[in-house]
C-alpha atoms as a PDB file:
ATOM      1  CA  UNK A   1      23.615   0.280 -13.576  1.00  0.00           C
ATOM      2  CA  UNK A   2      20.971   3.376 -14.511  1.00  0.00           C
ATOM      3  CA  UNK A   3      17.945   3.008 -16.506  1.00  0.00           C
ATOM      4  CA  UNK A   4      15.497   5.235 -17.944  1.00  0.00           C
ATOM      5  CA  UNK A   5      12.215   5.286 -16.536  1.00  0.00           C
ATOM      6  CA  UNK A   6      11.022   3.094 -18.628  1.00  0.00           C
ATOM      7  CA  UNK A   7      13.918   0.586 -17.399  1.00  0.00           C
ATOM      8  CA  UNK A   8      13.805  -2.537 -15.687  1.00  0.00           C
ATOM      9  CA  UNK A   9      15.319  -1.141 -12.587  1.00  0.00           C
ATOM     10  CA  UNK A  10      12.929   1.279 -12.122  1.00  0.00           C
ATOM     11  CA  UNK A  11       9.756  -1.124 -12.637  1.00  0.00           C
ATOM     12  CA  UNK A  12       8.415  -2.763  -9.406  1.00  0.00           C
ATOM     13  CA  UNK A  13       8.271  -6.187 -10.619  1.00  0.00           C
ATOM     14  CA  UNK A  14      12.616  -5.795 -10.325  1.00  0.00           C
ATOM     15  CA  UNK A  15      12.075  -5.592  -6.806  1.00  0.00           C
ATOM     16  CA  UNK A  16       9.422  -7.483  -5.523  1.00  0.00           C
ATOM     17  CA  UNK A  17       9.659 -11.537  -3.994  1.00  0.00           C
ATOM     18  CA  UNK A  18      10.240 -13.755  -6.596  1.00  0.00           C
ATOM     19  CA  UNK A  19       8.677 -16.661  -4.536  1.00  0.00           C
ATOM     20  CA  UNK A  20       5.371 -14.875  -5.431  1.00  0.00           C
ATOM     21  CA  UNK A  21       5.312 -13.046  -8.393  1.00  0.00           C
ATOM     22  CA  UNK A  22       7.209 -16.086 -10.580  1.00  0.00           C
ATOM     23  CA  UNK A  23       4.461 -18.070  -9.918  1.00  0.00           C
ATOM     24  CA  UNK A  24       2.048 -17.455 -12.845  1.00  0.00           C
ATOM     25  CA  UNK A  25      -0.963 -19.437 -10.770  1.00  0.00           C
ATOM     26  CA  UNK A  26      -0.847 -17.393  -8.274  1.00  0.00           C
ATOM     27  CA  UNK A  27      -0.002 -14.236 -10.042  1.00  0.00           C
ATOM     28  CA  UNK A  28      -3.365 -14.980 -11.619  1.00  0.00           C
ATOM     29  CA  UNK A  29      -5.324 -15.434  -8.545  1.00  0.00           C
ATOM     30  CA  UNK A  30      -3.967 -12.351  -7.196  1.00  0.00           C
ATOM     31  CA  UNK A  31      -5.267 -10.642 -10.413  1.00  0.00           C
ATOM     32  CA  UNK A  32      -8.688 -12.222  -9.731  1.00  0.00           C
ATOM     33  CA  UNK A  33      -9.083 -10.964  -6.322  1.00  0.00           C
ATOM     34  CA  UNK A  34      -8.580  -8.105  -6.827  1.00  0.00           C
ATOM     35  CA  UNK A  35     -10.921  -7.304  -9.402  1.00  0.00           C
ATOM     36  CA  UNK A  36     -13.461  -8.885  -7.154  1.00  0.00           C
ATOM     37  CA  UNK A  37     -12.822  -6.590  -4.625  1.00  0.00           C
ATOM     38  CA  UNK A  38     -10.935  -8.616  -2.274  1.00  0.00           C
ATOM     39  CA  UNK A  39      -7.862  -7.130   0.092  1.00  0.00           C
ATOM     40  CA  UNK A  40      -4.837  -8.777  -0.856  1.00  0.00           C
ATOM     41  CA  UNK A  41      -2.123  -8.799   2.103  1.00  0.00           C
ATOM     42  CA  UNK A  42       1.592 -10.502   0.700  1.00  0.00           C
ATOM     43  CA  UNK A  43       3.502 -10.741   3.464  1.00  0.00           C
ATOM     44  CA  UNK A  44       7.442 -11.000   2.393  1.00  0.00           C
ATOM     45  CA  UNK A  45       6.267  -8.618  -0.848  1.00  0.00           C
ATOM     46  CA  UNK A  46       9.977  -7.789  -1.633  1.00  0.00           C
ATOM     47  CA  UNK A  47      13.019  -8.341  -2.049  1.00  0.00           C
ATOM     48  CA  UNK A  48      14.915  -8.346   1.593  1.00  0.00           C
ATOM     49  CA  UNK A  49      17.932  -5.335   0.684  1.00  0.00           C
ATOM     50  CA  UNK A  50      15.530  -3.286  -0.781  1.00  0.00           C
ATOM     51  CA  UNK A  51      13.408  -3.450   2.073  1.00  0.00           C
ATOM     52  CA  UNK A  52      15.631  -3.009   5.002  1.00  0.00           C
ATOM     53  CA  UNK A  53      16.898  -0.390   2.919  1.00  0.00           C
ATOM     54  CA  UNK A  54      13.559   1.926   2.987  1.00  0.00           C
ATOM     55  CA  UNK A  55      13.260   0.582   6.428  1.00  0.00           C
ATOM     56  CA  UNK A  56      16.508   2.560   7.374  1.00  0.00           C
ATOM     57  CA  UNK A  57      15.361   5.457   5.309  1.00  0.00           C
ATOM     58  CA  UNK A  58      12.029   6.329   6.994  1.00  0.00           C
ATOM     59  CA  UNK A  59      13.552   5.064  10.438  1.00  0.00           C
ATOM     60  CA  UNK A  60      16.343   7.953  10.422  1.00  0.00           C
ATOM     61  CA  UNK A  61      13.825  10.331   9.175  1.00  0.00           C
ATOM     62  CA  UNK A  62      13.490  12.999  11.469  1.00  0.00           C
ATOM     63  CA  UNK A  63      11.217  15.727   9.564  1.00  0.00           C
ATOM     64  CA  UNK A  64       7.399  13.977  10.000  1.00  0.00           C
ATOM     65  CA  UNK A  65       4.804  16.361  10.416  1.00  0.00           C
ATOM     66  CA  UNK A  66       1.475  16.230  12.032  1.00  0.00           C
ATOM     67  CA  UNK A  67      -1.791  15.586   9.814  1.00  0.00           C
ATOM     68  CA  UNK A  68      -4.981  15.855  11.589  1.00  0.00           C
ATOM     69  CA  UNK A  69      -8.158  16.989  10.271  1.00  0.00           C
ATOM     70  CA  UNK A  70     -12.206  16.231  10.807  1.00  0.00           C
ATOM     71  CA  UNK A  71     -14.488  15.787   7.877  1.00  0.00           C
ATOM     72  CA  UNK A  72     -18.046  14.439   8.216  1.00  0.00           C
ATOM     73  CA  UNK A  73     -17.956  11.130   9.446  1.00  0.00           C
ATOM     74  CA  UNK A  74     -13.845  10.850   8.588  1.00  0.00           C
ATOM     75  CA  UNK A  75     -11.394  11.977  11.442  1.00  0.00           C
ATOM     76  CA  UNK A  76      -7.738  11.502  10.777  1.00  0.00           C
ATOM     77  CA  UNK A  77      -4.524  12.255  12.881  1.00  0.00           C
ATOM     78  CA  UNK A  78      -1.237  10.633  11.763  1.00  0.00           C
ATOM     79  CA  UNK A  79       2.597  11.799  11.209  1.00  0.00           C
ATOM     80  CA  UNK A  80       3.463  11.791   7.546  1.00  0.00           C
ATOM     81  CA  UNK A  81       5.979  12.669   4.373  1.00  0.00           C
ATOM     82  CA  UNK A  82       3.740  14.307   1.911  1.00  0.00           C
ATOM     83  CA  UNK A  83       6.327  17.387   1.225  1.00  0.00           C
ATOM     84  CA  UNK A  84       8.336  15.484  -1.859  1.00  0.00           C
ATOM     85  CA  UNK A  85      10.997  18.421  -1.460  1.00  0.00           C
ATOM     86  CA  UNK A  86      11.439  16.622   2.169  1.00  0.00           C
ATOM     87  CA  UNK A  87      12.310  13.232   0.642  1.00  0.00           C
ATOM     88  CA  UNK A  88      15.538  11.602   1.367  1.00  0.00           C
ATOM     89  CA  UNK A  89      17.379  10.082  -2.037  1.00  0.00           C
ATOM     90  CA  UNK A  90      16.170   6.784  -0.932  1.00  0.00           C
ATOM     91  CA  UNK A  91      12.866   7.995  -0.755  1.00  0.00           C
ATOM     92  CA  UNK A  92      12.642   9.672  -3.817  1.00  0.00           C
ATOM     93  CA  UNK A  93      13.883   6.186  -5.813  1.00  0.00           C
ATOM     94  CA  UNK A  94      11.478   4.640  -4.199  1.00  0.00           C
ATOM     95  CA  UNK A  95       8.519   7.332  -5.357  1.00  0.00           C
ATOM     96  CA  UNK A  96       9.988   7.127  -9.099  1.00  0.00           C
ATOM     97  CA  UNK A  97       9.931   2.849  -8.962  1.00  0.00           C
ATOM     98  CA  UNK A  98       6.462   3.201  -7.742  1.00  0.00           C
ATOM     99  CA  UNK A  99       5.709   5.675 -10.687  1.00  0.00           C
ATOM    100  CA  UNK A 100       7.243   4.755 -13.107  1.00  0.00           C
ATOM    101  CA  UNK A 101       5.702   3.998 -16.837  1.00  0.00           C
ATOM    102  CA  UNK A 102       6.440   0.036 -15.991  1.00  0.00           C
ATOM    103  CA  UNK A 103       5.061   0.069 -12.776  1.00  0.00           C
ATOM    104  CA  UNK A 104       1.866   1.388 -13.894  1.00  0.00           C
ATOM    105  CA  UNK A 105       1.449  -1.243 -16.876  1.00  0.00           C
ATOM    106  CA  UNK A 106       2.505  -3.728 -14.280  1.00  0.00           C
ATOM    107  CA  UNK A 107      -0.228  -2.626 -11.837  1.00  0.00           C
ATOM    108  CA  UNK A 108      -2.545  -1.822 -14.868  1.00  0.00           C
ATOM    109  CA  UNK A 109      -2.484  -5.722 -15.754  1.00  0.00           C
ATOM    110  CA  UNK A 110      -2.702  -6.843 -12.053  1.00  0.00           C
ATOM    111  CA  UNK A 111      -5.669  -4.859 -10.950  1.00  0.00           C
ATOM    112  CA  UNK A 112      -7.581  -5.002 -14.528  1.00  0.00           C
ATOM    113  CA  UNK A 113      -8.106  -1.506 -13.814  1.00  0.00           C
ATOM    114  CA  UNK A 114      -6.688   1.728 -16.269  1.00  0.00           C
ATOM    115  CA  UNK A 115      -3.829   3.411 -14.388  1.00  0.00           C
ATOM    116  CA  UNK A 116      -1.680   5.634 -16.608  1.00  0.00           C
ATOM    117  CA  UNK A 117      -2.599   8.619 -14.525  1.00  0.00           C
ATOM    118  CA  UNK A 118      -0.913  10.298 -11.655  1.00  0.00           C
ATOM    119  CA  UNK A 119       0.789   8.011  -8.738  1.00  0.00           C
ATOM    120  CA  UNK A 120       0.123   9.342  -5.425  1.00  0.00           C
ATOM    121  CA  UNK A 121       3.205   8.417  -3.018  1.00  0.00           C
ATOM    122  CA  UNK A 122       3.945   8.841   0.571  1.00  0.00           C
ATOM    123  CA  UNK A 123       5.438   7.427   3.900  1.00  0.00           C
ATOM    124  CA  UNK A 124       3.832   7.684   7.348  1.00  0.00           C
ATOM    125  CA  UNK A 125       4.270   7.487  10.881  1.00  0.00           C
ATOM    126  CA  UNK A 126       1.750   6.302  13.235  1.00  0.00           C
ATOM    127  CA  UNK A 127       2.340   7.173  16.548  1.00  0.00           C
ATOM    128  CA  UNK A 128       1.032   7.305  20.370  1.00  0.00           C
ATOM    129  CA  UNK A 129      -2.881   8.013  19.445  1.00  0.00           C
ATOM    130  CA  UNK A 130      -2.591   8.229  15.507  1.00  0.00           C
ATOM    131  CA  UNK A 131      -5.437   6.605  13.695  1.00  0.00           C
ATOM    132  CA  UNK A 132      -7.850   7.255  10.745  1.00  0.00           C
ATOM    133  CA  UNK A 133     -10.970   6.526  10.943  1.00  0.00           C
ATOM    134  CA  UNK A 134     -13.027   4.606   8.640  1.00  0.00           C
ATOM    135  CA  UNK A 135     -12.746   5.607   4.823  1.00  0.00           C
ATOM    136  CA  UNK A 136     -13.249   4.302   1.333  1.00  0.00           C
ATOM    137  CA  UNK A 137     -10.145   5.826  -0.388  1.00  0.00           C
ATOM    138  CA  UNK A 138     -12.876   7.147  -2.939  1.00  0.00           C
ATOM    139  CA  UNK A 139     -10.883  10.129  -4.313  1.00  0.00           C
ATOM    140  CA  UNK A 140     -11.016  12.075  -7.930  1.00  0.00           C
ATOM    141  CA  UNK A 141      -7.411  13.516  -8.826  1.00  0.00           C
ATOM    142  CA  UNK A 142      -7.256  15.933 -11.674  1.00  0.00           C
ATOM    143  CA  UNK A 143     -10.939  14.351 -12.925  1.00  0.00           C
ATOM    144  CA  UNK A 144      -9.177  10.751 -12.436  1.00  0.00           C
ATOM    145  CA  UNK A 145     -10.139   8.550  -9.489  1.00  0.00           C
ATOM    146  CA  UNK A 146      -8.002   6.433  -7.616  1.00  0.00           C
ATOM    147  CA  UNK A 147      -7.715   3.547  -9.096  1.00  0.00           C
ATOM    148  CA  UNK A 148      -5.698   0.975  -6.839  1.00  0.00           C
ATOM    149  CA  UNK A 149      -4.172   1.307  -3.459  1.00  0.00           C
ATOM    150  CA  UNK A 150      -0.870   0.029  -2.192  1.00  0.00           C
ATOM    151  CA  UNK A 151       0.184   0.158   1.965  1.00  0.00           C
ATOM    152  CA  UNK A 152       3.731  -1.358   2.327  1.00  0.00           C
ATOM    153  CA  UNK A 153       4.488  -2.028   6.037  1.00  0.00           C
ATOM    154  CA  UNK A 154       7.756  -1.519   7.479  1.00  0.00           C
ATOM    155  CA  UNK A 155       7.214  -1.397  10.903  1.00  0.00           C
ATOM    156  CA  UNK A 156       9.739  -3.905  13.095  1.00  0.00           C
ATOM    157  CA  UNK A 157       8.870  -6.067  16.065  1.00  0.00           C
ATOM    158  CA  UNK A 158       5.411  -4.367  16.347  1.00  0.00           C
ATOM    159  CA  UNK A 159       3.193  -6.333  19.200  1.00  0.00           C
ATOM    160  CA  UNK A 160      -0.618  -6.958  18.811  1.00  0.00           C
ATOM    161  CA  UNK A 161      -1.646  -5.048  22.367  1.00  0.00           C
ATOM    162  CA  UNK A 162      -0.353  -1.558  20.729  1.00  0.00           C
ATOM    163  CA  UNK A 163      -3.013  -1.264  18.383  1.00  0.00           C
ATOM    164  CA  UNK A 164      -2.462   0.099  14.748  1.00  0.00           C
ATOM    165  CA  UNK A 165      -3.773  -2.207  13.091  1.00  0.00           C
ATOM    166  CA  UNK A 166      -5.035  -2.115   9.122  1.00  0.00           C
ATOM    167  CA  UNK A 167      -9.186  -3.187   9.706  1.00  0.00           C
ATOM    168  CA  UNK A 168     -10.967  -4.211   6.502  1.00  0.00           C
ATOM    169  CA  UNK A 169     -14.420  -3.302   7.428  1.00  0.00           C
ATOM    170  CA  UNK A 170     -16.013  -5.243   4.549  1.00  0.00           C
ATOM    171  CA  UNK A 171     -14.564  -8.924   6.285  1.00  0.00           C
ATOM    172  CA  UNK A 172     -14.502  -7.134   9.608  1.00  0.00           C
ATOM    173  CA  UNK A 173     -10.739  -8.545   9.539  1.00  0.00           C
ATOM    174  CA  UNK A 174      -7.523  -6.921  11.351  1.00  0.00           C
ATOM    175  CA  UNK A 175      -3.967  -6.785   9.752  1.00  0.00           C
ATOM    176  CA  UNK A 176      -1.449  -6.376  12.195  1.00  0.00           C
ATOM    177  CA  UNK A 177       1.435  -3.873  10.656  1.00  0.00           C
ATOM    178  CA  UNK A 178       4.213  -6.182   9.895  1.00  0.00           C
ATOM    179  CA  UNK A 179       7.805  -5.665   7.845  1.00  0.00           C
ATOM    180  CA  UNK A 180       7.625  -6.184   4.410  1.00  0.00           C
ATOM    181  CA  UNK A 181       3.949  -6.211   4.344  1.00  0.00           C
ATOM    182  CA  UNK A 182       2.327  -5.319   1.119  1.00  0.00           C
ATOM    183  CA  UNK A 183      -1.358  -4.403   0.918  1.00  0.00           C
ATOM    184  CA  UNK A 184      -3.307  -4.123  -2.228  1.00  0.00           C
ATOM    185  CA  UNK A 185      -6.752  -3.445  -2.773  1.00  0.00           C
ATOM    186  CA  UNK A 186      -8.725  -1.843  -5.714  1.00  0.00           C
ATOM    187  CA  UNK A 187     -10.526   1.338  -4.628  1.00  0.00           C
ATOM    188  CA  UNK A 188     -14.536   0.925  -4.974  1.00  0.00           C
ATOM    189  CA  UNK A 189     -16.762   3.004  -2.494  1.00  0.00           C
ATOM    190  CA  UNK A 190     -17.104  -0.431  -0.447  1.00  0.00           C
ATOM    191  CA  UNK A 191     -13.491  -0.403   0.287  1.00  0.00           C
ATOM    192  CA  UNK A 192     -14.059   0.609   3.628  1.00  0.00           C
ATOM    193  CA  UNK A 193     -11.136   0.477   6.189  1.00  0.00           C
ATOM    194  CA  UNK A 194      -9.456   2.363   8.581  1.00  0.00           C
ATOM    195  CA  UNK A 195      -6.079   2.399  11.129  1.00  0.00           C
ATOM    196  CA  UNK A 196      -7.076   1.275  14.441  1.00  0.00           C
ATOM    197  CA  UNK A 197      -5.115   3.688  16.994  1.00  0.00           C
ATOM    198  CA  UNK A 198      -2.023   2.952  18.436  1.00  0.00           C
ATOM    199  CA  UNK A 199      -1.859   2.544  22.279  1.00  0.00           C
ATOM    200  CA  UNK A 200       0.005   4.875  24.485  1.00  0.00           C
ATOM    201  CA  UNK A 201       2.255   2.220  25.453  1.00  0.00           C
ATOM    202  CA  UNK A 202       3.401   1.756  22.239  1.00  0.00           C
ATOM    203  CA  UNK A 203       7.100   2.150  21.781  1.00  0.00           C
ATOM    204  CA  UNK A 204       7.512   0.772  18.098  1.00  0.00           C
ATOM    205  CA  UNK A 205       7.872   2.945  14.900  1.00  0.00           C
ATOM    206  CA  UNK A 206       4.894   2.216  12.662  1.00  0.00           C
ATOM    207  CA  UNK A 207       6.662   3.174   9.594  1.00  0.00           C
ATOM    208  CA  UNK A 208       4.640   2.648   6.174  1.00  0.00           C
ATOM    209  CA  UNK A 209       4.817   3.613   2.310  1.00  0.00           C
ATOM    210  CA  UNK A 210       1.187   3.923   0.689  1.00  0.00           C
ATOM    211  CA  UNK A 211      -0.221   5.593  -2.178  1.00  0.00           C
ATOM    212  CA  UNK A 212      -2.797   5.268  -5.159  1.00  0.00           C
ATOM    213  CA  UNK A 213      -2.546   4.669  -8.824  1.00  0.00           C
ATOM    214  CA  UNK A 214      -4.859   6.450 -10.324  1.00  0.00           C
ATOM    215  CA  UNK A 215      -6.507   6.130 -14.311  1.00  0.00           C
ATOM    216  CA  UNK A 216      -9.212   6.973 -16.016  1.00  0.00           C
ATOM    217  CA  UNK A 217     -12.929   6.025 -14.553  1.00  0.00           C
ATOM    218  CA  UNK A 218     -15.154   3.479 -16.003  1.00  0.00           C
ATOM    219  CA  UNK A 219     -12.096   1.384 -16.564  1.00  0.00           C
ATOM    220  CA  UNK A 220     -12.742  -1.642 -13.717  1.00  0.00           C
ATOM    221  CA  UNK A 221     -13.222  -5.511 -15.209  1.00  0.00           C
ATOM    222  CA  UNK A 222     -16.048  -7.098 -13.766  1.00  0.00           C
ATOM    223  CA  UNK A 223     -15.466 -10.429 -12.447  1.00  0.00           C
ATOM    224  CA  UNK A 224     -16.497 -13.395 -10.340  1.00  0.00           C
ATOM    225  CA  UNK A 225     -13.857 -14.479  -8.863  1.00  0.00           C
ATOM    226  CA  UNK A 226     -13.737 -18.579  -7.881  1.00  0.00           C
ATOM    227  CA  UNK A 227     -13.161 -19.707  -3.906  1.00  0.00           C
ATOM    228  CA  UNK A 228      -9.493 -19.502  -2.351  1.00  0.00           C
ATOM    229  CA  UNK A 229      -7.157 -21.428  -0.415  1.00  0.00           C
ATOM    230  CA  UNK A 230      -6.488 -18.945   2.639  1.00  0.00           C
ATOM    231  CA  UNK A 231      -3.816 -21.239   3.214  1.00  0.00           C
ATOM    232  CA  UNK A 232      -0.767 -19.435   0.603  1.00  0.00           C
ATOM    233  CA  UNK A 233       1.919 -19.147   2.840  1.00  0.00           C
ATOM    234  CA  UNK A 234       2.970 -15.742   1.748  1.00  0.00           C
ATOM    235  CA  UNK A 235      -0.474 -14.472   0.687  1.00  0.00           C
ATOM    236  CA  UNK A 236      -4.019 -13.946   2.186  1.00  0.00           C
ATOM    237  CA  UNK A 237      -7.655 -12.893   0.144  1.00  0.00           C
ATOM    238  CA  UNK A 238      -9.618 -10.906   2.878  1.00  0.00           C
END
């Protein structure tokens, strides 16, 4: 079945684990956190074929190129798709669900934050001595800042001793890269985080899709969010 962009096969609510985002309590609590700043990790994020269908995608890739650079008080050396004319089809559907007019409205209500503008998307490798160090995310595009920022882990049978890890600096908290993994996090200059870097023993692919909505500035709700129960089985408030 195709759909226009403005379809319900190309918004990310089609896609994403019913078990969470049916339930309007927690929907809302999501919502909350995030607009107080909180990193919100929801583990099982979507729905299993379309996952271990990217997985596949980026895992037969074979065109990753090496990113490295060293700004003040930001170095950063990673393997990574940014060349869209080097996405497979898979990727490419993938970009245009994440873009798409639906996905930002969806996003828009989530986050309480304006993001009609541009949708940065890419995929990335981490391997052998990849890391970034740490960084806020704090970035103007086109005199629009980024707005909200998505990881979506699809690394496989990744062990804790390689390193790699997603740290929140803000909680001083660790996210090990897991499948299906779906980080969220609205983009203030206290997001501070960075990749921790992956051991030279490590022999797993850490394979993730991350990217920013961006929107006009001046748009974030302020809020107070009330205490959590860190005990949601498929999502954590850090």
């Amino acid at each position: 079945m195709k759909r226009d962009l403005d379809g319900v096969l190309t918004s990310l609510e089609f896609f994403l684990n019913p078990e969470v985002f049916a339930e309007e309590k927690l929907v809302d609590k999501i919502s909350d956190q995030l607009a107080d700043g909180r990193l919100i990790v929801i583990r099982n994020a979507f729905q299993d074929a379309f996952a271990e269908h990217m997985f596949t995608c980026l895992d037969q890739f074979r065109k990753w190129k090496l990113y490295e650079d060293y700004e003040p008080h930001f170095h950063y050396h990673h393997h990574n798709i940014y060349d869209e004319s080097l996405f497979p089809p898979e990727l490419r559907h993938c970009r245009d669900v994440f873009r798409s007019e639906a996905t930002k409205s969806f996003v828009q209500r989530l986050s309480r934050r304006d993001c009609s503008g541009e949708t940065t998307f890419s995929a990335s490798l981490y391997l052998p001595g990849d890391h970034s160090l740490p960084h806020n995310d704090f970035l103007m595009r086109d005199g629009q800042p980024r707005q909200v920022a998505f990881v979506w882990h699809l690394t496989k049978e990744w062990q804790e001793d390689w390193g790699g890890e997603f740290f929140w600096c803000e909680k001083s908290r660790s996210v090990l890269p897991a499948f299906n993994t779906l980080l969220l996090f609205n983009v203030k200059f206290g997001s501070k985080h960075l990749v921790t870097l992956v051991s030279p023993h490590a022999k797993g692919k850490r394979l993730a899709i991350s990217g920013w909505w961006h929107g006009q500035a001046g748009s974030a709700a302020e809020t107070t969010a009330e205490s959590v129960d860190q005990g949601e089985t498929l999502v954590e408030f850090i």
